[in-house]
N, C-alpha and C. Protein backbone atom coordinates (compact mmCIF):
# COMPACT_ATOMS: atom_id res chain seq x y z
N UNK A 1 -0.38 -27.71 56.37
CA UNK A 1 -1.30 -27.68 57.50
C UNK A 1 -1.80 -26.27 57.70
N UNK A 2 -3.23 -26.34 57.67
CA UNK A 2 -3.95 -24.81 58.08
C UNK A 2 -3.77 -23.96 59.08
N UNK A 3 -3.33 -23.18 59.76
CA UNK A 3 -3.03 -22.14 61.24
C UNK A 3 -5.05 -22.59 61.68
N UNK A 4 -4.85 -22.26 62.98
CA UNK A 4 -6.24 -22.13 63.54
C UNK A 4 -6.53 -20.68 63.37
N UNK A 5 -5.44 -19.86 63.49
CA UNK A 5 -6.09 -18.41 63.05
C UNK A 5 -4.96 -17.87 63.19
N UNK A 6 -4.39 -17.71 61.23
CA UNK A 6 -3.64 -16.88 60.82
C UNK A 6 -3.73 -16.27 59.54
N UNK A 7 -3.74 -15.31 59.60
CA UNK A 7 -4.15 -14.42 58.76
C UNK A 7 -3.16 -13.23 57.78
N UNK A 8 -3.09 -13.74 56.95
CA UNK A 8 -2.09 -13.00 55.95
C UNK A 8 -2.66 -11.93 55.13
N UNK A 9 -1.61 -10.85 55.14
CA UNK A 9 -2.47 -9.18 54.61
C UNK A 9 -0.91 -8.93 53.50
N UNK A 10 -1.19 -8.72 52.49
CA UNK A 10 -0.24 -8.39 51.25
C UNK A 10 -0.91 -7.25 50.74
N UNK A 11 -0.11 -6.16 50.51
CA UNK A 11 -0.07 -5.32 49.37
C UNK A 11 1.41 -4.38 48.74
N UNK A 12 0.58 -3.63 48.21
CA UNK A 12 2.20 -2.76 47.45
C UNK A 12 2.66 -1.79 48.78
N UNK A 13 3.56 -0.92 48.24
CA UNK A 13 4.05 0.09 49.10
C UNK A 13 2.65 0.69 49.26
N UNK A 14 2.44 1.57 50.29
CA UNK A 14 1.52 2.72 51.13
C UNK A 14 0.05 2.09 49.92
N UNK A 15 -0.40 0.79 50.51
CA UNK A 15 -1.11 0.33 50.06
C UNK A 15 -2.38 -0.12 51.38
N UNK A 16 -1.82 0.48 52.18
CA UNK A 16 -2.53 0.31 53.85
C UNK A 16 -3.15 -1.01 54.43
N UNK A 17 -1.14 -1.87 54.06
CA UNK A 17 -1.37 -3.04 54.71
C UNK A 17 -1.22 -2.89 56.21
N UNK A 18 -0.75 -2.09 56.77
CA UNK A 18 -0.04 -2.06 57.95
C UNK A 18 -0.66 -1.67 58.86
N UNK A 19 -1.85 -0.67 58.39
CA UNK A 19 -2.67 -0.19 59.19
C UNK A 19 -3.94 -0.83 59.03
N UNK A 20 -4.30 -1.74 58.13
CA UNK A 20 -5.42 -2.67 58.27
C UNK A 20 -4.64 -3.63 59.08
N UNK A 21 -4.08 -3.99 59.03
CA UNK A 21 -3.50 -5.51 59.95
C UNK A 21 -3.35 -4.82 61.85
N UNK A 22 -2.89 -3.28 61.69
CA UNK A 22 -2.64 -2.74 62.63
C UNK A 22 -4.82 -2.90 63.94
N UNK A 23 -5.53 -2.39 62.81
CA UNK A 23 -7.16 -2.33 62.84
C UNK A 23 -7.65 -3.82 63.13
N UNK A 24 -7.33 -5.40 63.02
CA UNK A 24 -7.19 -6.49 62.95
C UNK A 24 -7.17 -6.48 64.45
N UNK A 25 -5.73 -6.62 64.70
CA UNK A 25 -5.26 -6.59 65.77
C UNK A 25 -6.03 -5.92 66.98
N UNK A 26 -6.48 -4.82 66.84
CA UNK A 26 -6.85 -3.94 68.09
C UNK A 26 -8.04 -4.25 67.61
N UNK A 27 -9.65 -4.70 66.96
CA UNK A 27 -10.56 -4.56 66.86
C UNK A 27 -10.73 -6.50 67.60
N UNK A 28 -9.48 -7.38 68.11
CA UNK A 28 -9.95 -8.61 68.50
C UNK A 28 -9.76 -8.22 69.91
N UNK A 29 -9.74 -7.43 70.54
CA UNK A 29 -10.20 -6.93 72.03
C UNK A 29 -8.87 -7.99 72.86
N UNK A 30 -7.99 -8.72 72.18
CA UNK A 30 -7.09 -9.45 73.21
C UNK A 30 -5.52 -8.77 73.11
N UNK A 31 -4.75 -9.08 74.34
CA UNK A 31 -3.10 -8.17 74.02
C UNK A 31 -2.81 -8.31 72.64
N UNK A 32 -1.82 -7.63 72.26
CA UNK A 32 -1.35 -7.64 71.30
C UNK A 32 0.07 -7.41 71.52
N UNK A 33 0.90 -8.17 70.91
CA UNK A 33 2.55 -8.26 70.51
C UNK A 33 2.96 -8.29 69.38
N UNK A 34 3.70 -6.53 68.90
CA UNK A 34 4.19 -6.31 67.65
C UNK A 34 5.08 -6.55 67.54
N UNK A 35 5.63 -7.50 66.16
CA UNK A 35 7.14 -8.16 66.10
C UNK A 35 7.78 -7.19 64.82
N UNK A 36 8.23 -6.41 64.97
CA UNK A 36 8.87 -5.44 64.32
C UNK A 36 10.32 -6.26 63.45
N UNK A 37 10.55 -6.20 61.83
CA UNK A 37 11.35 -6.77 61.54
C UNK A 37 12.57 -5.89 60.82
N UNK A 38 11.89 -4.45 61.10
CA UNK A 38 12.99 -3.92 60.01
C UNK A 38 14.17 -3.49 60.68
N UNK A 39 15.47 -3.42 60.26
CA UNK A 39 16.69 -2.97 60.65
C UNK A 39 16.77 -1.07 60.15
N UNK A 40 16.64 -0.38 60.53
CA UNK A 40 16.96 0.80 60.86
C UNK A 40 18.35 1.45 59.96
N UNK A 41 18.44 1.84 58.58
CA UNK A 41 19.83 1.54 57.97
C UNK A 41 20.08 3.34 57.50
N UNK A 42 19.20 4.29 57.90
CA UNK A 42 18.98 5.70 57.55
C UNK A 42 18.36 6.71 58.17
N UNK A 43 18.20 7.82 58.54
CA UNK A 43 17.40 8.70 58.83
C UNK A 43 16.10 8.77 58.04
N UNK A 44 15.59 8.41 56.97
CA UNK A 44 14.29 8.54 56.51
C UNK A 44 14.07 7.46 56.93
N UNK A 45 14.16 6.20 56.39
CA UNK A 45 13.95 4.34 57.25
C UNK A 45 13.43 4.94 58.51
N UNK A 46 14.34 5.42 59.25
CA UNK A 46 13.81 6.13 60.70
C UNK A 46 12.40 6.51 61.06
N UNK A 47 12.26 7.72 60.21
CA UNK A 47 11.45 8.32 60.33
C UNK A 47 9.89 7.55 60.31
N UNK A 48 10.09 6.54 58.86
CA UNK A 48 8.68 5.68 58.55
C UNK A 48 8.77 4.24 60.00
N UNK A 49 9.97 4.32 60.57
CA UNK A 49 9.06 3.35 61.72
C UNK A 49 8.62 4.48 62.94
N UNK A 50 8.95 5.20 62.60
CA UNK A 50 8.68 6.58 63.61
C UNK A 50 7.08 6.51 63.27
N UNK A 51 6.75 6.66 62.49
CA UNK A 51 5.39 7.01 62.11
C UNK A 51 4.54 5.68 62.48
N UNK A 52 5.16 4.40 61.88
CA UNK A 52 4.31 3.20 62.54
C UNK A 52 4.28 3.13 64.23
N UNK A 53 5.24 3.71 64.80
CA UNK A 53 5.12 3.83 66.19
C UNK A 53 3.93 4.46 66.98
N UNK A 54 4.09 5.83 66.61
CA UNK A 54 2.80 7.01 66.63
C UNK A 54 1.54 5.98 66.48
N UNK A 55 1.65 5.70 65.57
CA UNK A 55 0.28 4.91 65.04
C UNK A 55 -0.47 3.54 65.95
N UNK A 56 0.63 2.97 66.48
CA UNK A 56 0.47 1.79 67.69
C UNK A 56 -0.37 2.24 69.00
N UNK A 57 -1.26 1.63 69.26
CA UNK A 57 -1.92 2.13 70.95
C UNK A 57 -0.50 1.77 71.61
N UNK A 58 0.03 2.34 72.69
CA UNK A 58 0.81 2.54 73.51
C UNK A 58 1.30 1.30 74.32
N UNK A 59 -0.08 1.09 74.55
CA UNK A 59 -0.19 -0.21 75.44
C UNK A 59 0.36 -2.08 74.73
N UNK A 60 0.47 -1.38 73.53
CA UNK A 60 1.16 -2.94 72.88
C UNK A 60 2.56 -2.82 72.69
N UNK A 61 2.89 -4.70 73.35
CA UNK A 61 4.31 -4.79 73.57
C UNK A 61 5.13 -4.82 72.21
N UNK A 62 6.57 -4.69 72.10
CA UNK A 62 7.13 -4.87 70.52
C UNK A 62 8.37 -5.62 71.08
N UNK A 63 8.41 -6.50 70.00
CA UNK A 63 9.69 -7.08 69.61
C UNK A 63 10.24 -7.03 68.67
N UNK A 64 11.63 -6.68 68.64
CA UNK A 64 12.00 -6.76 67.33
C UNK A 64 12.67 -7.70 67.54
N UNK A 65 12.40 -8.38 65.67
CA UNK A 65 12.73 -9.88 65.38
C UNK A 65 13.31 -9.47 63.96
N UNK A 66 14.91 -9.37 63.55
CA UNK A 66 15.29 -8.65 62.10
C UNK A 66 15.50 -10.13 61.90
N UNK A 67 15.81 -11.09 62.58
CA UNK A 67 16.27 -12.35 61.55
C UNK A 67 15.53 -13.83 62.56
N UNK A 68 15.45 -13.65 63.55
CA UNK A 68 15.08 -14.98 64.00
C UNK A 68 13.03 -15.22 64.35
N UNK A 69 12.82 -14.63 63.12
CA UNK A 69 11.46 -14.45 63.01
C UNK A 69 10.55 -15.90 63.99
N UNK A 70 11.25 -17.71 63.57
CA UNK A 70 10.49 -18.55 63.93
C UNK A 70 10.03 -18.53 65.48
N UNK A 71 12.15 -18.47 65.94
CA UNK A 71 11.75 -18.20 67.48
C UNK A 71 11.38 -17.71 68.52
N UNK A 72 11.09 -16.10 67.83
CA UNK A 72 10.34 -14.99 68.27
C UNK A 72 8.92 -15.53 68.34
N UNK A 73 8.13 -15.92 67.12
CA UNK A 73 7.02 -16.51 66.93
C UNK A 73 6.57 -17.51 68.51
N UNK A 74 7.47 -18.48 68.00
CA UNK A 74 7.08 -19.45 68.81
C UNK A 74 7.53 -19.05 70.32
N UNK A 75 8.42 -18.21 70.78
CA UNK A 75 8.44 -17.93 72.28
C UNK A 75 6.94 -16.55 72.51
N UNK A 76 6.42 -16.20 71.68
CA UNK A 76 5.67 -15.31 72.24
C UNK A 76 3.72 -15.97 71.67
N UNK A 77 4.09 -16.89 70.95
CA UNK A 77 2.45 -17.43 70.57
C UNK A 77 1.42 -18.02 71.88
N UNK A 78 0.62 -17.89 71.95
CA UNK A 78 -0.24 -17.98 73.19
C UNK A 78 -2.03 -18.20 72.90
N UNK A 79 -2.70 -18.50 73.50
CA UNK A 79 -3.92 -18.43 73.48
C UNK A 79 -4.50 -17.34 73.98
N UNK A 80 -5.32 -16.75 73.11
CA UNK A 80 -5.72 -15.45 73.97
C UNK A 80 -5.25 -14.50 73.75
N UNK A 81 -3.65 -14.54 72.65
CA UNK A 81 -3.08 -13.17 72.66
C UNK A 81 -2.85 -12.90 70.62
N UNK A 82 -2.25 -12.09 70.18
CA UNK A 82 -2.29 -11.59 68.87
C UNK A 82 -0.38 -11.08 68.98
N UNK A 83 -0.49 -12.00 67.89
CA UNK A 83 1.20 -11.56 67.01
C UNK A 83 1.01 -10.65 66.32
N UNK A 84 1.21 -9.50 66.07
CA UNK A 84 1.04 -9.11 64.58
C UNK A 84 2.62 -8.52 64.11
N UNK A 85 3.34 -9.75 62.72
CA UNK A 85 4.38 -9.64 62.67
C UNK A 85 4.49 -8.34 61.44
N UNK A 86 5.42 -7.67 61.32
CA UNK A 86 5.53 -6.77 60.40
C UNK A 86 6.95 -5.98 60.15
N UNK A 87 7.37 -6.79 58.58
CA UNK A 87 6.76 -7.46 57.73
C UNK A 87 7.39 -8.35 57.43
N UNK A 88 7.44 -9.33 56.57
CA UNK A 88 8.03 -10.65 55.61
C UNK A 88 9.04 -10.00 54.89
N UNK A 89 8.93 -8.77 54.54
CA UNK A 89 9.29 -8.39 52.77
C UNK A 89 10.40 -7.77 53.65
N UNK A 90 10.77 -7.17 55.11
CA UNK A 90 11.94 -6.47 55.21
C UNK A 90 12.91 -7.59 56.32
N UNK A 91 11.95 -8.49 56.53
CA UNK A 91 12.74 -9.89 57.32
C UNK A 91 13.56 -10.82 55.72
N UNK A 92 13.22 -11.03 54.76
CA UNK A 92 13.71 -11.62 53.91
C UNK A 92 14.88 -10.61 53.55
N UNK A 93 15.13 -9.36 53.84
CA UNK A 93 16.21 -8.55 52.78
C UNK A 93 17.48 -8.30 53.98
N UNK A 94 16.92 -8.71 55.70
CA UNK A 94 17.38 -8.85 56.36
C UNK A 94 18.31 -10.31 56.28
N UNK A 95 17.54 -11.48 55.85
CA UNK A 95 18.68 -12.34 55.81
C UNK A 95 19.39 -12.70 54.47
N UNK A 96 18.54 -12.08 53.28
CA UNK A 96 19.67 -12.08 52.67
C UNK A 96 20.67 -11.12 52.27
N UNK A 97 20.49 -9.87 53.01
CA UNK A 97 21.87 -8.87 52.43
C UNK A 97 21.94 -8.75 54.53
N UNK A 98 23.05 -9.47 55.03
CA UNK A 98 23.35 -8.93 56.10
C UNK A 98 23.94 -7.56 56.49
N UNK A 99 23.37 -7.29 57.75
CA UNK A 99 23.65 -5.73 57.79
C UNK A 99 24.97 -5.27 57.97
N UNK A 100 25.97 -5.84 57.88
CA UNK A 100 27.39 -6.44 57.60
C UNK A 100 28.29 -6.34 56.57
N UNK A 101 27.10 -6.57 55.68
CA UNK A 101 27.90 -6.76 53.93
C UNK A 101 27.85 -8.48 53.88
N UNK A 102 28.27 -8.83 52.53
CA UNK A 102 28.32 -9.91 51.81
C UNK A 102 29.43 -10.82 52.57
N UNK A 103 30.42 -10.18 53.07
CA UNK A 103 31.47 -10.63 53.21
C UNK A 103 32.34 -11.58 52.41
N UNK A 104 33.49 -12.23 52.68
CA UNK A 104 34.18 -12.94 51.41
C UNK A 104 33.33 -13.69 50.35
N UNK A 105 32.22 -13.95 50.59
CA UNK A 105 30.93 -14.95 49.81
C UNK A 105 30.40 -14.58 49.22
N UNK A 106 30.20 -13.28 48.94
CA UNK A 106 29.65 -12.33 47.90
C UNK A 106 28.24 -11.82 47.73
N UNK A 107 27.85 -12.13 46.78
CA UNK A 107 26.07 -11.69 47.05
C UNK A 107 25.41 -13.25 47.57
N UNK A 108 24.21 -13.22 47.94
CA UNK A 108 23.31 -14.54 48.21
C UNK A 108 23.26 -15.21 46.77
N UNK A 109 23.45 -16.40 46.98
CA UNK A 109 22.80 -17.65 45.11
C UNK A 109 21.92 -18.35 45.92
N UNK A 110 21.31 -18.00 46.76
CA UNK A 110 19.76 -18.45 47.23
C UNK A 110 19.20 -18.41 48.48
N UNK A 111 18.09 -18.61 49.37
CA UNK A 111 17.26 -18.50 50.26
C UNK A 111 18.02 -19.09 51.37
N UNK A 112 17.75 -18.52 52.43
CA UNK A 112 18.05 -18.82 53.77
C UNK A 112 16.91 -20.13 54.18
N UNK A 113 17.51 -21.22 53.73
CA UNK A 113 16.42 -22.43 53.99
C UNK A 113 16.01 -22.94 55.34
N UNK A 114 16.88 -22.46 56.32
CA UNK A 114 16.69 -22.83 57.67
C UNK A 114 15.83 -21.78 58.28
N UNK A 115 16.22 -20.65 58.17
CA UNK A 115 15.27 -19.62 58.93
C UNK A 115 14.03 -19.72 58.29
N UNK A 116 13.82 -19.93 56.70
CA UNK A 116 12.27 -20.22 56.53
C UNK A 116 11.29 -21.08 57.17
N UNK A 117 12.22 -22.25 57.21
CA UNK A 117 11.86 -24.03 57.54
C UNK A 117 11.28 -23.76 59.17
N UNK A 118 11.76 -22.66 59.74
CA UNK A 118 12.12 -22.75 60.99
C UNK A 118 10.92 -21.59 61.37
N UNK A 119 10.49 -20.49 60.54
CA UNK A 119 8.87 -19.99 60.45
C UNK A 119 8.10 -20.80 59.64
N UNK A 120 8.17 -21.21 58.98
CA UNK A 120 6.74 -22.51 58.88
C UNK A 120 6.71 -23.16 59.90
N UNK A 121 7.60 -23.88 60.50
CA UNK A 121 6.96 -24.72 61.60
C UNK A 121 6.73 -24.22 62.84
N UNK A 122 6.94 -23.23 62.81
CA UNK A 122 6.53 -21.90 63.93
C UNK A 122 5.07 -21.51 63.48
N UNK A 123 4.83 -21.48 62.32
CA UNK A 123 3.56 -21.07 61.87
C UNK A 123 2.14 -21.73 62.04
N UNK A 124 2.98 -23.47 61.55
CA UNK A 124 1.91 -24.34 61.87
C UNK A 124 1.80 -25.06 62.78
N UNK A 125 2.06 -24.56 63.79
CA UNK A 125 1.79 -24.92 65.25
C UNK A 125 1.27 -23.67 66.40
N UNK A 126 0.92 -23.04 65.67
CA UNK A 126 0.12 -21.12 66.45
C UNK A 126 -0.65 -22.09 67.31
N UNK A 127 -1.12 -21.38 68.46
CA UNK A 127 -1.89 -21.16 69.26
C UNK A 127 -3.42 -19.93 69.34
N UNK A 128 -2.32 -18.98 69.44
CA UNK A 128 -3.00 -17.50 69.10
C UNK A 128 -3.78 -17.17 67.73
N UNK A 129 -3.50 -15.85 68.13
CA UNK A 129 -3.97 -15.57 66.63
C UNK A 129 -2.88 -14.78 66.31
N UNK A 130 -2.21 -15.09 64.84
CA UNK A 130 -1.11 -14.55 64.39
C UNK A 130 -1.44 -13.69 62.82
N UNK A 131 -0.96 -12.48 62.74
CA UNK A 131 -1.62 -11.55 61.79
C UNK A 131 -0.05 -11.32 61.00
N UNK A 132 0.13 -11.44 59.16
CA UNK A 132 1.41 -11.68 59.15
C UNK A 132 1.06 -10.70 57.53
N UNK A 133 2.52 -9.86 58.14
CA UNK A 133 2.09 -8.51 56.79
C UNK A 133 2.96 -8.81 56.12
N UNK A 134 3.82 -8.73 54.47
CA UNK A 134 3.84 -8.49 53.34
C UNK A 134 3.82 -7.67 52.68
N UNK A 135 4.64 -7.74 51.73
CA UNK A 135 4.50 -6.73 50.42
C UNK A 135 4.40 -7.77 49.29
N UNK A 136 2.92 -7.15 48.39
CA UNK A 136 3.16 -8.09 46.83
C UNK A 136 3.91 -7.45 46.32
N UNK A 137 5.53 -7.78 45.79
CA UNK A 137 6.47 -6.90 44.80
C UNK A 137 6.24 -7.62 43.09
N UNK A 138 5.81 -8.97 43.09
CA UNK A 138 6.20 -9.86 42.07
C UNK A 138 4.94 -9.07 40.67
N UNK A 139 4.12 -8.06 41.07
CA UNK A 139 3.56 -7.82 39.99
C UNK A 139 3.32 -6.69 38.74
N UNK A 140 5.26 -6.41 38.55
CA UNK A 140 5.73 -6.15 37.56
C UNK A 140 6.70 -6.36 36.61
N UNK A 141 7.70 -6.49 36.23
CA UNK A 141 8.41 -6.38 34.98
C UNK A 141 9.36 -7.40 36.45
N UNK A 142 10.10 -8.81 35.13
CA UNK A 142 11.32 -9.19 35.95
C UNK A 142 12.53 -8.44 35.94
N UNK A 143 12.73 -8.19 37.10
CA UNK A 143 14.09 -7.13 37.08
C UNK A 143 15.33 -7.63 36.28
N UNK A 144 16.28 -6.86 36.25
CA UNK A 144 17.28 -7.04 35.03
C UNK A 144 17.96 -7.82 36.05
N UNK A 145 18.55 -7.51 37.30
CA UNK A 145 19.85 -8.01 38.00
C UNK A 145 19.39 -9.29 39.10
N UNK A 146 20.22 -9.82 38.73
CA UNK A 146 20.40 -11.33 39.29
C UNK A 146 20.27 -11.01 41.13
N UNK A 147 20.69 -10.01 41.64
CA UNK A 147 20.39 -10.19 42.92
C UNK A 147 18.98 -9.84 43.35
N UNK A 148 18.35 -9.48 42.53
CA UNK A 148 17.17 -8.53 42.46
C UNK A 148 15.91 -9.00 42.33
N UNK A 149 16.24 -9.93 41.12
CA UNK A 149 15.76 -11.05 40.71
C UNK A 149 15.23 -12.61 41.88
N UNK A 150 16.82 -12.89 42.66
CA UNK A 150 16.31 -13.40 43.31
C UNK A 150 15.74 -12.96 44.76
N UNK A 151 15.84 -11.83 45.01
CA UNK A 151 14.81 -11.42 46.07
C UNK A 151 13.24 -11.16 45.87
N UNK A 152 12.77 -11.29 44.87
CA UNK A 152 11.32 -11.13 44.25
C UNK A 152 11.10 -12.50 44.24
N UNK A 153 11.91 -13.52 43.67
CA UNK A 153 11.23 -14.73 43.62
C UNK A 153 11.33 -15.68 44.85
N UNK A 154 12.33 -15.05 45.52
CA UNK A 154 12.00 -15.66 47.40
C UNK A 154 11.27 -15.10 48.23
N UNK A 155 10.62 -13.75 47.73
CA UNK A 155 9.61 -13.40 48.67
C UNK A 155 7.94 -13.87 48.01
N UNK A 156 8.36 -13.93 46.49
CA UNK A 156 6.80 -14.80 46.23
C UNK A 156 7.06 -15.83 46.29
N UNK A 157 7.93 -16.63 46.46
CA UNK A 157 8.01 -18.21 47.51
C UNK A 157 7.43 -17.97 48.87
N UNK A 158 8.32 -17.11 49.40
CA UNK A 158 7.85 -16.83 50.97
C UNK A 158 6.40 -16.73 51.08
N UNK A 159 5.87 -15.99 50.17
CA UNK A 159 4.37 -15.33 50.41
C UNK A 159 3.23 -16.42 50.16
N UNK A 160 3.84 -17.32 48.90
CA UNK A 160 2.67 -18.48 48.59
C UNK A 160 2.90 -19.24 49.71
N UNK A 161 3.81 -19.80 50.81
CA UNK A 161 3.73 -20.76 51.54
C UNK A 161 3.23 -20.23 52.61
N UNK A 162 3.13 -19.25 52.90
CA UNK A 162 2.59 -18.26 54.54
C UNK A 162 1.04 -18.47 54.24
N UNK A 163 0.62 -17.62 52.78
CA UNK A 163 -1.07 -17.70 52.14
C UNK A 163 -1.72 -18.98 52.41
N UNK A 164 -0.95 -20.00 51.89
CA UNK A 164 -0.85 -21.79 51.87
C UNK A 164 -1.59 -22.05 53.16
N UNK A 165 -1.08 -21.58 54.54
CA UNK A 165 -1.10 -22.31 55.50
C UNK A 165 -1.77 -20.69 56.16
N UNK A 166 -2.64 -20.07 55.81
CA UNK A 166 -3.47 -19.27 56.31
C UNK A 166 -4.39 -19.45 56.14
N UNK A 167 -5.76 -18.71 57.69
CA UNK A 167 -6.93 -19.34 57.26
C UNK A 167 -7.64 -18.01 56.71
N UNK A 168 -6.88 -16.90 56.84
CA UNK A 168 -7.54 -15.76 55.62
C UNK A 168 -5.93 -15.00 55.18
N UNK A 169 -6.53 -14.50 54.03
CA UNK A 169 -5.68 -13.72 52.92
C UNK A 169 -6.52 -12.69 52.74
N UNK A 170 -5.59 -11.88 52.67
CA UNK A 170 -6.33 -10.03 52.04
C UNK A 170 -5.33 -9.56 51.25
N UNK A 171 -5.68 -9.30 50.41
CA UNK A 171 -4.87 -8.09 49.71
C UNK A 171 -5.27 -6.63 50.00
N UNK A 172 -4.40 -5.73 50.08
CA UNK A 172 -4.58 -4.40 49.98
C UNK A 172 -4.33 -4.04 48.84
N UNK A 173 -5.37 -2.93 48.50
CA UNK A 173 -5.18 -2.31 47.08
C UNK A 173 -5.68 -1.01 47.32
N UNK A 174 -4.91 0.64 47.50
CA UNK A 174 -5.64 1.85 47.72
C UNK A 174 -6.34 1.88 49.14
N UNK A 175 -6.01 1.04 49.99
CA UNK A 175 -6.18 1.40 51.05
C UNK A 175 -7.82 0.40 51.62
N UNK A 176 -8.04 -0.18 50.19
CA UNK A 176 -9.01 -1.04 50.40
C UNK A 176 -8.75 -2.64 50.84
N UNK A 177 -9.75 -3.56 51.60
CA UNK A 177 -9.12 -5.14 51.64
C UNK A 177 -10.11 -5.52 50.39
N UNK A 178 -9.26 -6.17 49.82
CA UNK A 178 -10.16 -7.32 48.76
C UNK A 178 -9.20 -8.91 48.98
N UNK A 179 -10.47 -9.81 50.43
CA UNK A 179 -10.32 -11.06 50.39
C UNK A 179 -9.97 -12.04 49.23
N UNK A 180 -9.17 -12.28 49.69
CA UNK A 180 -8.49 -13.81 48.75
C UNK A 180 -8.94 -15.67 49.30
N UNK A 181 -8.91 -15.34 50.13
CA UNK A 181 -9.15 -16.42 51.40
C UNK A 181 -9.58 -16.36 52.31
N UNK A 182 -10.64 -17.20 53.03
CA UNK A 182 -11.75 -17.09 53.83
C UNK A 182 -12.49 -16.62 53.79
């Protein structure tokens, strides 16, 4: 099922997804609510949400959402107002390496099927307008290690089913958008 208006932005690292999606957001003249997904695990990590902060008009609210991305979604979607979640690529590494450790179970042998199941159907039922950032990682060499491995191929799962049910796609490339969809 199509979003009425959701809009998916993918690119590489400092590929200026964040700040086109950031330009999205503030150029549709309605509130805006940033759903912040990354967990904080270093002093440099630090520093780069330090910098996405700076970069935010003041006046927009944030949530951080490191793992329950659907119900964040769906308690804050509205008519009239703008999600802009950011990103997919550090919410997926959030549920599968908990900030915890592995514990007796060891590494992940696959996808967190409920928390996905549970943003799609958060997705395809928007109201608002929901703006949903990404990283493309899947377009180089398959990595050697099995945990590694499967975090590339659950975030280009993740990414084709978000694109799927968006009514635009952009890629970033150098700081440029080149449309995919719509």
């Amino acid at each position: 099922m199509t979003s009425p208006d959701l809009t998916f932005i993918l690119g590489g690292a400092r590929s200026g997804k964040s700040a086109y999606a950031e330009r999205l957001a503030a150029d549709s003249g309605l509130p805006v609510t940033y759903v912040a997904t990354a967990r904080i695990g270093d002093a440099e990590f630090a520093a780069r949400v330090e910098q996405h902060r700076e970069r935010r008009p003041a006046h927009w609210a944030l949530v951080e959402a490191p793992l329950d991305l659907g119900g964040v979604l769906r308690e804050l979607d509205r008519e009239g107002h703008v999600v802009l979640i950011d990103c997919l690529t550090l919410w997926l590494a959030n549920l599968l390496f908990p900030a915890d450790g592995y514990g007796s179970n060891g590494p992940p042998d696959g996808p967190p099927l409920q928390a996905f199941g549970d943003f799609d159907a958060a997705l395809s039922t928007v109201r608002g307008k929901v703006i949903v950032v990404s990283n493309e990682i899947g377009l180089g060499v398959v990595p050697m290690g099995s945990v590694t491995r499967l975090y590339v191929d659950e975030l280009g799962r993740l990414n084709q089913r978000v694109a799927a049910a968006s009514t635009h796609v952009t890629m970033m490339v150098a700081g440029l958008p080149l449309a995919l969809k719509g």
